[in-house]
N, C-alpha and C. Protein backbone atom coordinates (compact mmCIF):
# COMPACT_ATOMS: atom_id res chain seq x y z
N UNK A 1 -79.77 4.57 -81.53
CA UNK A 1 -80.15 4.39 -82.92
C UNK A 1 -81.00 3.14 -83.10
N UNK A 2 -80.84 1.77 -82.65
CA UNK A 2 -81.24 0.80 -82.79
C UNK A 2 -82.57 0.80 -82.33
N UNK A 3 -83.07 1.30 -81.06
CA UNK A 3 -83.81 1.29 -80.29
C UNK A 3 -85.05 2.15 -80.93
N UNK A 4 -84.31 3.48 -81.03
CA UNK A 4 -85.62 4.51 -82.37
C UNK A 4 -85.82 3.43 -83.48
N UNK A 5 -85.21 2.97 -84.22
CA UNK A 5 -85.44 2.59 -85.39
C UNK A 5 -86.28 0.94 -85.36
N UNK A 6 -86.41 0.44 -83.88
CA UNK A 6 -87.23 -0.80 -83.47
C UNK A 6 -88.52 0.18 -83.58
N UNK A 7 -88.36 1.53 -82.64
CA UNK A 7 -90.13 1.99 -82.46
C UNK A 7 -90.34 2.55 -83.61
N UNK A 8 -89.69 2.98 -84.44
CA UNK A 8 -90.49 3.18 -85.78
C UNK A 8 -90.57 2.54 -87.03
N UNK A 9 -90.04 1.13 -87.04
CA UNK A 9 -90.98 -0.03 -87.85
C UNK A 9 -91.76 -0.52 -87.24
N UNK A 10 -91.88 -0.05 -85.78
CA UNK A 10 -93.31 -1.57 -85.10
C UNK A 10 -94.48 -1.07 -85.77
N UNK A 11 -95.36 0.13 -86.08
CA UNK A 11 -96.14 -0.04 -86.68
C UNK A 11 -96.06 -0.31 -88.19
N UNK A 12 -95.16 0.10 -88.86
CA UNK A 12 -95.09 -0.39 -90.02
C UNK A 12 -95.16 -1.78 -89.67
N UNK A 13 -94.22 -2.93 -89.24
CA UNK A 13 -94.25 -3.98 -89.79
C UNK A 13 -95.57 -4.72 -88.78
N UNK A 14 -96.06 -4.30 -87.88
CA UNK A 14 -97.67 -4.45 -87.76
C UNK A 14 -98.64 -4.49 -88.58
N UNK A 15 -98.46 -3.60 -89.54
CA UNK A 15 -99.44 -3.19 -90.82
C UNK A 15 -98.84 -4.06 -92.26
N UNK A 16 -97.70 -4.30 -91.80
CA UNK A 16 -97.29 -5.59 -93.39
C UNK A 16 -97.30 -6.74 -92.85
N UNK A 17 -97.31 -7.14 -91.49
CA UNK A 17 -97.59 -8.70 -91.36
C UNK A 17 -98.84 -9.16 -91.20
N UNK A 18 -99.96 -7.99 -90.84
CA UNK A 18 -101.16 -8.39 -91.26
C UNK A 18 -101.61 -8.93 -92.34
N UNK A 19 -101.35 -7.12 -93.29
CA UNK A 19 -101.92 -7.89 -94.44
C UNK A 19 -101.46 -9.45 -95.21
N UNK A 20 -100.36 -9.16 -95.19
CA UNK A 20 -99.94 -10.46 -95.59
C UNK A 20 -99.77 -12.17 -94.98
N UNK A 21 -100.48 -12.02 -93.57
CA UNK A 21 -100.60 -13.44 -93.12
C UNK A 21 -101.81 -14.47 -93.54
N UNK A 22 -102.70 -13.62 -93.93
CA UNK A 22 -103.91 -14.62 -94.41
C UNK A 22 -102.86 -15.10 -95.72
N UNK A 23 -102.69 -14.45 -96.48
CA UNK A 23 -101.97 -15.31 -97.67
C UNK A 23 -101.05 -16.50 -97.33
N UNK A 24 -100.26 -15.88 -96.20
CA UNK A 24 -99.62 -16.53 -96.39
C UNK A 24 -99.36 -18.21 -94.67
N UNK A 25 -100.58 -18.39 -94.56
CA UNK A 25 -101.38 -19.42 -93.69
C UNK A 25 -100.69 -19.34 -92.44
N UNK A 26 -99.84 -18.17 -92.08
CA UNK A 26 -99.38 -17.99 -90.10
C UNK A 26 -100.10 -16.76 -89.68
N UNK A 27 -99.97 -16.95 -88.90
CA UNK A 27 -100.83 -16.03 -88.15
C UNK A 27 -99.93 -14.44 -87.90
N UNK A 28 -100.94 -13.26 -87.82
CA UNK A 28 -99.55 -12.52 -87.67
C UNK A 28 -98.37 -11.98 -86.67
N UNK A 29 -99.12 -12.47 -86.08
CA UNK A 29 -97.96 -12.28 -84.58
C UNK A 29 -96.32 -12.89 -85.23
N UNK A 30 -96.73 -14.44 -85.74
CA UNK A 30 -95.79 -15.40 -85.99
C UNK A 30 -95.01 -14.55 -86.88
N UNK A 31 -95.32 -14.26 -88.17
CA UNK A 31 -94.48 -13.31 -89.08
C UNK A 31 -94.04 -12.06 -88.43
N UNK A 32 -94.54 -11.03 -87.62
CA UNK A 32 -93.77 -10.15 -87.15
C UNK A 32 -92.87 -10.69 -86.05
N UNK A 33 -92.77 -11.71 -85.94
CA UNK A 33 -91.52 -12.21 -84.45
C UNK A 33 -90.51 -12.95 -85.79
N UNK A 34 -90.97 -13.44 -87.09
CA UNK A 34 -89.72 -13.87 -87.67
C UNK A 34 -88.52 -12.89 -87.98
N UNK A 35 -89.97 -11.60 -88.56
CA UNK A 35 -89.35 -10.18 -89.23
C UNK A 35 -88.36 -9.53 -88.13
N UNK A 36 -88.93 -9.54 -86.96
CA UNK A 36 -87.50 -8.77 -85.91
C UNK A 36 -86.49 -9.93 -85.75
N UNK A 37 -86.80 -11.14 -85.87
CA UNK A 37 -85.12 -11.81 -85.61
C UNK A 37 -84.60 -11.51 -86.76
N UNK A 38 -84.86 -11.52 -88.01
CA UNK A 38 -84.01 -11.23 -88.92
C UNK A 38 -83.76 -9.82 -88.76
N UNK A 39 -84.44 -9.05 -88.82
CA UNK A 39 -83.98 -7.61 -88.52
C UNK A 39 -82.44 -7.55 -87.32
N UNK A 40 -83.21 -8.32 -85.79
CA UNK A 40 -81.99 -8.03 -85.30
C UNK A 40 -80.56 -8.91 -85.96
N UNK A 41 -80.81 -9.94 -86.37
CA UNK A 41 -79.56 -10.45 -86.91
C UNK A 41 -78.88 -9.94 -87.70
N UNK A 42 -79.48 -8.93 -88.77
CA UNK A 42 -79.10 -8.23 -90.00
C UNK A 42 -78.39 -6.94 -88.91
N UNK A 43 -79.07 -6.22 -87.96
CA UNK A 43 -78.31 -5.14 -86.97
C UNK A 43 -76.74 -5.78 -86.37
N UNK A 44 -76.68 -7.38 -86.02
CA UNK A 44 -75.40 -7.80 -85.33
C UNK A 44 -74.63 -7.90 -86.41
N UNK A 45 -74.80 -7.45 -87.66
CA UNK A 45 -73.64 -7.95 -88.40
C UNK A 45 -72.93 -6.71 -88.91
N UNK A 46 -73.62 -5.79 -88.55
CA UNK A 46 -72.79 -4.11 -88.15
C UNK A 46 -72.90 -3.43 -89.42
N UNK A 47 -74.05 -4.02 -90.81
CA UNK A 47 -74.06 -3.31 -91.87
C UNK A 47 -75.58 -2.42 -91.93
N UNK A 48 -75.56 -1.30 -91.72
CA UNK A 48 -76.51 -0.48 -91.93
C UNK A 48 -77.31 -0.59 -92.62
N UNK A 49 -78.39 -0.45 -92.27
CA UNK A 49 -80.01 -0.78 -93.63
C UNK A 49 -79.98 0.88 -93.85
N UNK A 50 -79.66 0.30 -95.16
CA UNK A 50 -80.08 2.21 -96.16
C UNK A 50 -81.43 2.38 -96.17
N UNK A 51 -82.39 1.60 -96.40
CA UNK A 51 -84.05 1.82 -96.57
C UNK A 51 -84.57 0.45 -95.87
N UNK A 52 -84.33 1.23 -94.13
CA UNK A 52 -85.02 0.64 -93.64
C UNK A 52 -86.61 0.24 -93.89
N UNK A 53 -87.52 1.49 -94.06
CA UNK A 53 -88.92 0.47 -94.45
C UNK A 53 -88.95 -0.55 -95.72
N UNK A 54 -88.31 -0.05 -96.36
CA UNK A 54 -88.17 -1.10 -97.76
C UNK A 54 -87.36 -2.49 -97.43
N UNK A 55 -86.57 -2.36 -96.86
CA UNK A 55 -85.88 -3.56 -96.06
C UNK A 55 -87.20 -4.80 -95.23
N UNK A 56 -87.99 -4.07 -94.67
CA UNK A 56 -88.89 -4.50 -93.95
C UNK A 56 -89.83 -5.08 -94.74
N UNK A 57 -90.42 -4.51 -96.05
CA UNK A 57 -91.49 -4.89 -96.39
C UNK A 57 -90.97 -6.05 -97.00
N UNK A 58 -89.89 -5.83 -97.58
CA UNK A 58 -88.92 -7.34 -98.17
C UNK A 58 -88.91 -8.39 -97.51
N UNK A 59 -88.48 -7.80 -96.30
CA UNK A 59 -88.39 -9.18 -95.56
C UNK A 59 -89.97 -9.62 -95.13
N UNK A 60 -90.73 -9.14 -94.89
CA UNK A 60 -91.98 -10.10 -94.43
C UNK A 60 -92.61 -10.70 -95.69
N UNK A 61 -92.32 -9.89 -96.97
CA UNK A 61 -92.78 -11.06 -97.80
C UNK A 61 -92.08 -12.01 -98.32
N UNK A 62 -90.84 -12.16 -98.02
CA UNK A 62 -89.71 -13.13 -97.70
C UNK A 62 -90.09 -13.90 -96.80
N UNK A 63 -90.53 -13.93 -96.02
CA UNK A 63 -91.02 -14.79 -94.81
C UNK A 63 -92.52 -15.45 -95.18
N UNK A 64 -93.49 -13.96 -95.92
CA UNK A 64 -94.44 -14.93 -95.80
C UNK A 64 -94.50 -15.64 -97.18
N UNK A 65 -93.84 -15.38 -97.87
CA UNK A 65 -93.61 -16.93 -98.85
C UNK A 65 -92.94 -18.22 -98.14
N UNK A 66 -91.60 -17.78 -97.28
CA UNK A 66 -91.27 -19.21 -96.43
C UNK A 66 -92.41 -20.32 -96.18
N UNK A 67 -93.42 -18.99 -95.43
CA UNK A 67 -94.65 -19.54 -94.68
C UNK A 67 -95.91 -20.45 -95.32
N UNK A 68 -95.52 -20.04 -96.77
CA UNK A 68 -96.61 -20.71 -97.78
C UNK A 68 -95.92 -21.77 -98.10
N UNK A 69 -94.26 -21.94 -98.41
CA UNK A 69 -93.79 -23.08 -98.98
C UNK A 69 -93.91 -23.98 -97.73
N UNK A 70 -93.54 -23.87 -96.32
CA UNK A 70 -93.99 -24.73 -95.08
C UNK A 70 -95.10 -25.47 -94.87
N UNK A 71 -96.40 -24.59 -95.53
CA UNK A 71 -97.44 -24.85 -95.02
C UNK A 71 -97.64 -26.02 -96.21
N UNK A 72 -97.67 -25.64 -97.27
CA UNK A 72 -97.58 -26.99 -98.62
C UNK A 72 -96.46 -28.22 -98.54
N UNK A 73 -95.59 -28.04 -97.48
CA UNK A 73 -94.58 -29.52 -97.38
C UNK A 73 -95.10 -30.10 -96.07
N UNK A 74 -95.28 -29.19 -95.04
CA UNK A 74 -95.72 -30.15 -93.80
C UNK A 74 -96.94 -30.27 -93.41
N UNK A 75 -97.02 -31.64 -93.11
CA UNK A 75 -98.16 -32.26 -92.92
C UNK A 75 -98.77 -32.45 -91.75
N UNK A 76 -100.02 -32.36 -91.59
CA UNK A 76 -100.25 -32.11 -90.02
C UNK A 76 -100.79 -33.56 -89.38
N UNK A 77 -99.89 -33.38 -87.60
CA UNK A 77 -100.37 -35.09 -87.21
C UNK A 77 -101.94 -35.15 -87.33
N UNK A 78 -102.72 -36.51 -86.95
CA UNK A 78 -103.54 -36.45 -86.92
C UNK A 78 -104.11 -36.19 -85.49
N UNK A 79 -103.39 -36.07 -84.55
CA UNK A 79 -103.60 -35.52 -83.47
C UNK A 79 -101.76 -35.18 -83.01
N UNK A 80 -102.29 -34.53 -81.85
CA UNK A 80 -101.07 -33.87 -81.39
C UNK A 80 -99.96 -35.41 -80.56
N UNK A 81 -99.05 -35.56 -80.67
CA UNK A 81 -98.16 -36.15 -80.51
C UNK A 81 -97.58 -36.87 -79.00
N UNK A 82 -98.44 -34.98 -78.14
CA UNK A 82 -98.64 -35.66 -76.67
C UNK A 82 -99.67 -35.97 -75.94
N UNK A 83 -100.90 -35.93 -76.83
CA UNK A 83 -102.36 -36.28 -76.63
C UNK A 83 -102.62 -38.04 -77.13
N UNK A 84 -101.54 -38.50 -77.93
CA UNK A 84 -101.68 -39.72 -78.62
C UNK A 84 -101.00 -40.92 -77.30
N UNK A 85 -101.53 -41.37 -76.83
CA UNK A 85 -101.63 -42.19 -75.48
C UNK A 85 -100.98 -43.43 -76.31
N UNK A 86 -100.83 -43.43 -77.25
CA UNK A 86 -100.33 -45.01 -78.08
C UNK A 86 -99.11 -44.69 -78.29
N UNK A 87 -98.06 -43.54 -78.18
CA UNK A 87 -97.27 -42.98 -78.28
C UNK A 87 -95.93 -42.87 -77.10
N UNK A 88 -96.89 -43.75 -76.13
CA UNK A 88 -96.35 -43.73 -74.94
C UNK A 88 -95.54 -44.76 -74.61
N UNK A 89 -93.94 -44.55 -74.46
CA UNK A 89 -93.02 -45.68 -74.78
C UNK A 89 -93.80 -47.05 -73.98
N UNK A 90 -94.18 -46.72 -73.02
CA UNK A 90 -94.24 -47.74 -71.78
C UNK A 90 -95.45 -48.24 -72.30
N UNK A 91 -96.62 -48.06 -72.47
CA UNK A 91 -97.64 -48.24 -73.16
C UNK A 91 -97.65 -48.78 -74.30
N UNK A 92 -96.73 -48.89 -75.47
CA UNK A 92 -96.07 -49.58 -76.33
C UNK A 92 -95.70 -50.73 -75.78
N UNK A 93 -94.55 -50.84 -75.25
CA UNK A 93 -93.84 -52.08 -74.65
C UNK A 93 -94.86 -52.71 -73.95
N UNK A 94 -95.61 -52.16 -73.20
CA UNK A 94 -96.94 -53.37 -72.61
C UNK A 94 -97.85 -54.18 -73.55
N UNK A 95 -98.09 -53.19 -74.80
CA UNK A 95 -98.96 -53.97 -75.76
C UNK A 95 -98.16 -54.89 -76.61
N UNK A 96 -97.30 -54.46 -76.69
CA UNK A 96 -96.12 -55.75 -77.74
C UNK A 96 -96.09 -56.79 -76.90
N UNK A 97 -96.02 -56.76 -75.69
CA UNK A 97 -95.91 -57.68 -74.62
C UNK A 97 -96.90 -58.80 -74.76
N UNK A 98 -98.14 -57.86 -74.62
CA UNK A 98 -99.60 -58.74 -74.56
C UNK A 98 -99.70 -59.39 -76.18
N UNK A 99 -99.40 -59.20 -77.13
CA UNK A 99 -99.22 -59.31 -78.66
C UNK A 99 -98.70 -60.56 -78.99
N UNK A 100 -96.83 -60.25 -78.07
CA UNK A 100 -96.59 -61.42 -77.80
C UNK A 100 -97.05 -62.66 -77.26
N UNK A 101 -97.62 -62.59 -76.23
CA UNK A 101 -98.40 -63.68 -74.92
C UNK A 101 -99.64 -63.92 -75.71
N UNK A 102 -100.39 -62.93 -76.67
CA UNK A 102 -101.54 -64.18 -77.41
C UNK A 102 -101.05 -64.89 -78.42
N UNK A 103 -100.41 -64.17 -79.47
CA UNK A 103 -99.35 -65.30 -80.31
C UNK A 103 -99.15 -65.99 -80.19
N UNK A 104 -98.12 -66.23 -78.84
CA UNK A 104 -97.56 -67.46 -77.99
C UNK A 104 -98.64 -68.37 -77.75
N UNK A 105 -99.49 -68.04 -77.54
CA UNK A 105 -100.84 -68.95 -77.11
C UNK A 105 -101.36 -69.88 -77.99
N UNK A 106 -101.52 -68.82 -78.94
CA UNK A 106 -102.46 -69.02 -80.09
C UNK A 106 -101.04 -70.12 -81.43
N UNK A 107 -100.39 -70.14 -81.27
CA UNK A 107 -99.53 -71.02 -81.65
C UNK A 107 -99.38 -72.27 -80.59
N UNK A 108 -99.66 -72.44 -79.67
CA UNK A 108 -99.90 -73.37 -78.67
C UNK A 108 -101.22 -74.23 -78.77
N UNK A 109 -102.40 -73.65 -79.52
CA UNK A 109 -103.28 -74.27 -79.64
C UNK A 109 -103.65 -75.61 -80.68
N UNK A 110 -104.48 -76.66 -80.41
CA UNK A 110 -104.50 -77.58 -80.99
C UNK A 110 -105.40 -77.56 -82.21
N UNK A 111 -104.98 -78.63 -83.02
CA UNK A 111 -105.33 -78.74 -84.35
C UNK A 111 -105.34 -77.59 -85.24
N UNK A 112 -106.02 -77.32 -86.09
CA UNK A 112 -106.17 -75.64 -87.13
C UNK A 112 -106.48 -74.77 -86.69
N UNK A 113 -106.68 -74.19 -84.99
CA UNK A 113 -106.84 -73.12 -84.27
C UNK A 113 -106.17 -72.38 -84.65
N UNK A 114 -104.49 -72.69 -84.46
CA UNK A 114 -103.51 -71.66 -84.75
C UNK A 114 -103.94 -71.02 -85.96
N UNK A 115 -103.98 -71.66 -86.90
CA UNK A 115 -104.27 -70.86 -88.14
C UNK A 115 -105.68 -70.30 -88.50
N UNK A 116 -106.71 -70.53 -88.23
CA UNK A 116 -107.87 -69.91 -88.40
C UNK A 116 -107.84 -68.58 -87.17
N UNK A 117 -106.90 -68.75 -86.18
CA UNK A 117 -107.48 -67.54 -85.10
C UNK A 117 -106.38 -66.70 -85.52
N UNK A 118 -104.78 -67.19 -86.11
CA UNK A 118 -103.98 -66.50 -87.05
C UNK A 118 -104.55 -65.60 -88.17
N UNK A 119 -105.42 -66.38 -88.96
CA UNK A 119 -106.36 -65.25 -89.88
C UNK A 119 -107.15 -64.37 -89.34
N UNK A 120 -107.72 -64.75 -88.18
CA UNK A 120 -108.44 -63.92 -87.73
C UNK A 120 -108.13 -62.85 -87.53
N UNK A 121 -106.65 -62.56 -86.36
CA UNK A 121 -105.74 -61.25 -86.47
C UNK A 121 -105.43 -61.10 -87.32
N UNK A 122 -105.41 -61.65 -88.31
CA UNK A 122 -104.37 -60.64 -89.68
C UNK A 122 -104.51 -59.13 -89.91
N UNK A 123 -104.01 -58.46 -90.00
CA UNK A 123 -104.07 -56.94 -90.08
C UNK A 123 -104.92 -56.46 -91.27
N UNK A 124 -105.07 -57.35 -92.45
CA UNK A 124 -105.49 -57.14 -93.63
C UNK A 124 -106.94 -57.58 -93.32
N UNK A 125 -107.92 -57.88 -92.27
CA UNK A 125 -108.93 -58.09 -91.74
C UNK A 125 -109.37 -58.75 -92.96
N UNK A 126 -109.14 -60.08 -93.10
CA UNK A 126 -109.72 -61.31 -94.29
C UNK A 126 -111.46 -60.90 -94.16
N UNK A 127 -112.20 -61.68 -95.11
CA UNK A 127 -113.23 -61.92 -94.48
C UNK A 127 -113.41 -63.62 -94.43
N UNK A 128 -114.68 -63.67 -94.08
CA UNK A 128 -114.65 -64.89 -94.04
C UNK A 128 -114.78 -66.41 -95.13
N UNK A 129 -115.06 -65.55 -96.17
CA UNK A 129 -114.64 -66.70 -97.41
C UNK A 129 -113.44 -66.73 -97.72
N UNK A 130 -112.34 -65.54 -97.39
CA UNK A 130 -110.85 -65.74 -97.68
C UNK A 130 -110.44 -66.73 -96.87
N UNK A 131 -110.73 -66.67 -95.25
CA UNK A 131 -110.38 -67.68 -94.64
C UNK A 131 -110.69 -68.85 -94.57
N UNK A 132 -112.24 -69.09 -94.90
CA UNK A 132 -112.48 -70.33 -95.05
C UNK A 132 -111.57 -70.83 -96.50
N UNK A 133 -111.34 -70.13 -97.42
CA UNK A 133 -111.07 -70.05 -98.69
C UNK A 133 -108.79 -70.50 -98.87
N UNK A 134 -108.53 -70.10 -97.66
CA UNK A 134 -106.49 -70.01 -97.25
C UNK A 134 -107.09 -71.16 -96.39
N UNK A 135 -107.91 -71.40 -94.97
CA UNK A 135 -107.73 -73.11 -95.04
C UNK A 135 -108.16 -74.08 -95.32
N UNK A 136 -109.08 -73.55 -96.38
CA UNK A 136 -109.52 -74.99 -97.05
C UNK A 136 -110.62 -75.34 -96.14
N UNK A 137 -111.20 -74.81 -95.08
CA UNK A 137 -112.54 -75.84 -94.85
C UNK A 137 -114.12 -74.92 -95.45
N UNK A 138 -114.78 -75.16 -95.31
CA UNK A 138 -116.23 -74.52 -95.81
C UNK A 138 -116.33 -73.24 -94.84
N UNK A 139 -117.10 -71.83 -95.67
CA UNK A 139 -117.31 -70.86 -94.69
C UNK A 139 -118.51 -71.15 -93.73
N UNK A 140 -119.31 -72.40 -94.04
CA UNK A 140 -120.67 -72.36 -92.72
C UNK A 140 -119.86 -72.94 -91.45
N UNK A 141 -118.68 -73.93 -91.94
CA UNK A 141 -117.92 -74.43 -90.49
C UNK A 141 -117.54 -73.27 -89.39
N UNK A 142 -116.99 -72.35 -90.67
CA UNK A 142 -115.94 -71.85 -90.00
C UNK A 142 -116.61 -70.74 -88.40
N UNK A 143 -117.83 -70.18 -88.49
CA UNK A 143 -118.26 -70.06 -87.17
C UNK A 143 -118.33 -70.73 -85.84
N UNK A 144 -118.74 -72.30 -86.39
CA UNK A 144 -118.72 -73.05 -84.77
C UNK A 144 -117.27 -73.61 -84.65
N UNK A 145 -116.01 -73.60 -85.91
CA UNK A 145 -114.74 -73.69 -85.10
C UNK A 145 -114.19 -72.48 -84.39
N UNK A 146 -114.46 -71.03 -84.69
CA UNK A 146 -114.18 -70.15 -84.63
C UNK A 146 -114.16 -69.78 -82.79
N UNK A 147 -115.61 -70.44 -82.51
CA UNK A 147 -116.11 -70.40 -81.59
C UNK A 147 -115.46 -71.44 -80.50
N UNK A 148 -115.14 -72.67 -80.94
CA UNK A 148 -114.62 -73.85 -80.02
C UNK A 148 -112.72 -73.11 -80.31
N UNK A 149 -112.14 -72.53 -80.99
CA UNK A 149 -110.80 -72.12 -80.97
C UNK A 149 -110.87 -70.74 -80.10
N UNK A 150 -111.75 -69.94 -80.01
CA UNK A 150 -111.62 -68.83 -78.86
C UNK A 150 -111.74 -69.69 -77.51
N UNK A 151 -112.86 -70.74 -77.46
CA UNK A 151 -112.99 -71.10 -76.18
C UNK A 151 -111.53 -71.55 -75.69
N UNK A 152 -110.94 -72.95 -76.60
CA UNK A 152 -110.01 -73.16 -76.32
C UNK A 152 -108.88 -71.95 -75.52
N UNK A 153 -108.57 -70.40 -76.39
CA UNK A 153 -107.29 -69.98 -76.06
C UNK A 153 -108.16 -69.12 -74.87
N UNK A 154 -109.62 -69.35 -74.88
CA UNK A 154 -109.77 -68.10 -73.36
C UNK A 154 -109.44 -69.00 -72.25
N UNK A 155 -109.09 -70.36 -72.26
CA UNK A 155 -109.04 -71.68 -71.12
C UNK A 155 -107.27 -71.56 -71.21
N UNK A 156 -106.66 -71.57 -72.23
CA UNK A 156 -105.35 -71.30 -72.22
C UNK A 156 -104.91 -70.25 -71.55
N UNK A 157 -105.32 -68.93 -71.79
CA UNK A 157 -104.49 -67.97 -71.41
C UNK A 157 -105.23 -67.48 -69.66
N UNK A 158 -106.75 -68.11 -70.04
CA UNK A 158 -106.96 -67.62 -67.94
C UNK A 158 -106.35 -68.39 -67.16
N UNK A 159 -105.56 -69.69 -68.05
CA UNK A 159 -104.94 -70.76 -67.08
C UNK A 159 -103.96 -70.08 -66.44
N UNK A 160 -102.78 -69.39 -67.67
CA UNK A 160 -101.83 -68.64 -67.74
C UNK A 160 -101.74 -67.12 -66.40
N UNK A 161 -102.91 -66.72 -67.08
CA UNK A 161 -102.67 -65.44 -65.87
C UNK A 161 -103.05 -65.86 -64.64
N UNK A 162 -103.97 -66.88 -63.99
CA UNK A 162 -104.55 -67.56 -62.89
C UNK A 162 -102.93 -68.14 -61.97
N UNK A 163 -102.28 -68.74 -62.59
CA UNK A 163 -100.85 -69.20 -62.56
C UNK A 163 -99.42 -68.47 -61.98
N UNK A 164 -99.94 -66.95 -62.80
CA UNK A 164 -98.70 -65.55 -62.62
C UNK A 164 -98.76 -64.85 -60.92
N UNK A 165 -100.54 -65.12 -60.70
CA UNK A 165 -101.27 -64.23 -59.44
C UNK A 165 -100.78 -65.35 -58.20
N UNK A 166 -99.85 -64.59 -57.28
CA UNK A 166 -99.13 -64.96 -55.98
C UNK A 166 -100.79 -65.55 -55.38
N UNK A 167 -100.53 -66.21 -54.52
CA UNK A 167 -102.12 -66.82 -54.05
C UNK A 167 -101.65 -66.84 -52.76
N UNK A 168 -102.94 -66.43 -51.92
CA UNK A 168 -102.71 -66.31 -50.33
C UNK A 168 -102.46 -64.93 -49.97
């Protein structure tokens, strides 16, 4: 019984998950594989479908409304999740690492370095009259300190990694 009554909705519900997948934004393969699990689940519970095709057409547009309310709540990544290389625990922990170690640096440096190369990272990307503007010196300075505070932390930190490298 079960088995006849699989081969004679497959074309029916072939012909209702078509039409109805453009509406409802899955594709139709996807809606006819929801429509037989519910079908078979509705068969394990041992209560007979009186109108089977009517049963069927119910359920796929039961589904493909699911499929419309899904498609309007979830949001799609902006890339796929295992293509996103920044995503990568270990790859994480290395850059927090390095994040840390210029921080560290850059708080090590002398006079208003720390804080002008502090603005500089800020996430809120200042420009340069804000910064000249939060420390108080003129924006024409602020290029040639800008310039003597990178030199400074690139002499700091090649000291640093020059230091880590086993020699010999």
């Amino acid at each position: 019984m079960t088995h006849e009554l699989l081969t004679t909705l497959r074309p029916l519900l072939a012909a209702e998950a078509s039409a109805e997948a453009a509406a409802s934004g899955m594709e139709p393969s996807d809606l006819e594989q929801a429509v037989w699990l519910r079908l078979l689940e509705r068969l394990e519970t041992d209560r007979p479908l009186v109108d089977p095709q009517g049963w069927l057409r119910r359920a796929v547009r039961s589904e493909a409304r699911r499929g419309r309310r899904i498609a309007r709540l979830e949001l799609p990544y902006g890339s796929e999740p295992v293509d996103d290389r920044d995503a990568d625990p270990e790859r994480q922990a290395l850059a927090a690492a390095c994040r840390r170690a210029l921080y560290a640096a850059v708080h090590r440096l002398p006079g208003r370095c720390p804080g002008l190369i502090a603005a500089l990272l800020d996430p809120q990307d200042l420009t340069y009259r804000e910064i000249a503007g939060e420390l108080g010196i003129s924006q024409g300075s602020l290029g040639p300190k800008r310039s003597k505070c990178l030199g400074c932390l690139r002499r700091l930190l090649a000291a640093e990694v020059a230091a880590r490298e086993p020699r010999g």
